[in-house]
Every structure is written in structure tokens, then in C-alpha cells.
Protein backbone atom coordinates (compact mmCIF):
# COMPACT_ATOMS: atom_id res chain seq x y z
CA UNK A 1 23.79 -25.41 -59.54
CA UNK A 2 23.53 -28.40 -57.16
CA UNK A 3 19.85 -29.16 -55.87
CA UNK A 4 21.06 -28.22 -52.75
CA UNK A 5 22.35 -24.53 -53.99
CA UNK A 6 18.91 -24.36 -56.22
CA UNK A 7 16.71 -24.96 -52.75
CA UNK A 8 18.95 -21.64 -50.98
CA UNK A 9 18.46 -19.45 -53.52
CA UNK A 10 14.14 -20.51 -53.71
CA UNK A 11 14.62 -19.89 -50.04
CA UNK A 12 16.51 -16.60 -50.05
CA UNK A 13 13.88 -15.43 -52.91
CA UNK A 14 11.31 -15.93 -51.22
CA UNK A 15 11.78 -14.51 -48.45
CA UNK A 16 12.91 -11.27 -49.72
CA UNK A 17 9.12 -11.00 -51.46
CA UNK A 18 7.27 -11.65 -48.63
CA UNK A 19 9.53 -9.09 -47.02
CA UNK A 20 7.80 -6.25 -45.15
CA UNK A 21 8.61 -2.93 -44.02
CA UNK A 22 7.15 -2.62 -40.61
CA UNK A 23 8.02 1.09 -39.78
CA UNK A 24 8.18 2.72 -43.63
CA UNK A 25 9.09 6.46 -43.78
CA UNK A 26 6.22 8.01 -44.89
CA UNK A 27 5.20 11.68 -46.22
CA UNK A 28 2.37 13.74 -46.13
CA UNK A 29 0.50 14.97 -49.33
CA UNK A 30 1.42 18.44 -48.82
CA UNK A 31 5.35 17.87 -47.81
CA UNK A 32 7.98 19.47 -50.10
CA UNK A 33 10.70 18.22 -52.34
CA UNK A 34 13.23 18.60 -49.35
CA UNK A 35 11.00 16.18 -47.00
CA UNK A 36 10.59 13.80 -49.45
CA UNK A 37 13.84 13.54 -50.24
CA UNK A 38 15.52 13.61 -46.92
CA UNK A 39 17.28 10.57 -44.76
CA UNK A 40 17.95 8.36 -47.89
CA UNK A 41 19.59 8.67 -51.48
CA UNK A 42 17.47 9.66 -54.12
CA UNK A 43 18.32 7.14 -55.90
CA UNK A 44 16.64 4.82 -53.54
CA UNK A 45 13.79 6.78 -52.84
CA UNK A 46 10.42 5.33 -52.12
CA UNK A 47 8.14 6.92 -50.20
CA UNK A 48 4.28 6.16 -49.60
CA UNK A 49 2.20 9.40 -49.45
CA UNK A 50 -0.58 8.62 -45.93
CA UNK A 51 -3.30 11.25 -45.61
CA UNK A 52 -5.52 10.06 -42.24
CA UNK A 53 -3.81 6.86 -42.14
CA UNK A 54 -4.61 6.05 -45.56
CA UNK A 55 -1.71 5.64 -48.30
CA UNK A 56 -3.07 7.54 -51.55
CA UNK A 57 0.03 7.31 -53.36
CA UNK A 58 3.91 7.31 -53.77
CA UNK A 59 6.85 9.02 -54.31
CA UNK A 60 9.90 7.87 -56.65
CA UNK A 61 13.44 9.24 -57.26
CA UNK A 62 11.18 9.76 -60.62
CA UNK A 63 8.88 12.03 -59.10
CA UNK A 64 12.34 14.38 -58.23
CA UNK A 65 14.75 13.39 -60.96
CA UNK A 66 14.28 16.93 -62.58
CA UNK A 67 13.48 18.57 -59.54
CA UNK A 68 15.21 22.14 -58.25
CA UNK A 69 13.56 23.84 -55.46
CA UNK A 70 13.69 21.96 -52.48
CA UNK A 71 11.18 23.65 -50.99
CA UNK A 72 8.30 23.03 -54.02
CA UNK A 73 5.03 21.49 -52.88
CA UNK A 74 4.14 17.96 -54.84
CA UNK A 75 0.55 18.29 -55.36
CA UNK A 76 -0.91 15.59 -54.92
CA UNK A 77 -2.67 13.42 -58.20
């Protein structure tokens, strides 16, 4: 790569890690499978767990992989 092509891609990498989400979907403790999973592809699924405002954890595609019953309660760890 040119210097020139080098100095774009620093730029374009950092700015995707100082990248933040300013409105991320988040889920209660106590929500099922089915609301953690909803509006997005599993696949992609990332979803920080808030209890009072507080974020005590997260949930993966992982967390679901093996998951059936939509409506099962992830207790929280």
C-alpha cells in the first residue's frame, strides 16, 4: 500500500474503535429468550443486560445458540 492508502485505513480503524452506540437495545435481567432475541439476527446478537440503569451483564448469540423455548427466563449470573 501507498502511504497515502496506509494513512485511510489508520483512519477508518480508528474510528470504528472509538465507535459508540448511543441508543443500544438493551434487556432486562428477567426478559426471555424471545426478547432477547428479537429485532436483530442471532447471529449478531449483543445485548447488554441494565437492571436500575446499571449494565450487570450481556447477552450473546452464545447465550441462545442451543436455545428452544422462546419463552425461557435467562437467569441472571
Amino acid at each position: 500500500m501507498s502511504i497515502e492508502q496506509q494513512a485511510r485505513e489508520v483512519v477508518r480503524v480508528k474510528r470504528f474503535e472509538s465507535g459508540i452506540i448511543h441508543d443500544p437495545i438493551t434487556v432486562r435481567p428477567e426478559a426471555t429468550i424471545r426478547e432477547c432475541s428479537s429485532s436483530r439476527a442471532q447471529e449478531h446478537l449483543r445485548r447488554p443486560v441494565v437492571r436500575d440503569g446499571k449494565a450487570v451483564g450481556i447477552v450473546t448469540h452464545r447465550d441462545l445458540r442451543f436455545e428452544d423455548a422462546a419463552s425461557t427466563r435467562r437467569s441472571p449470573r
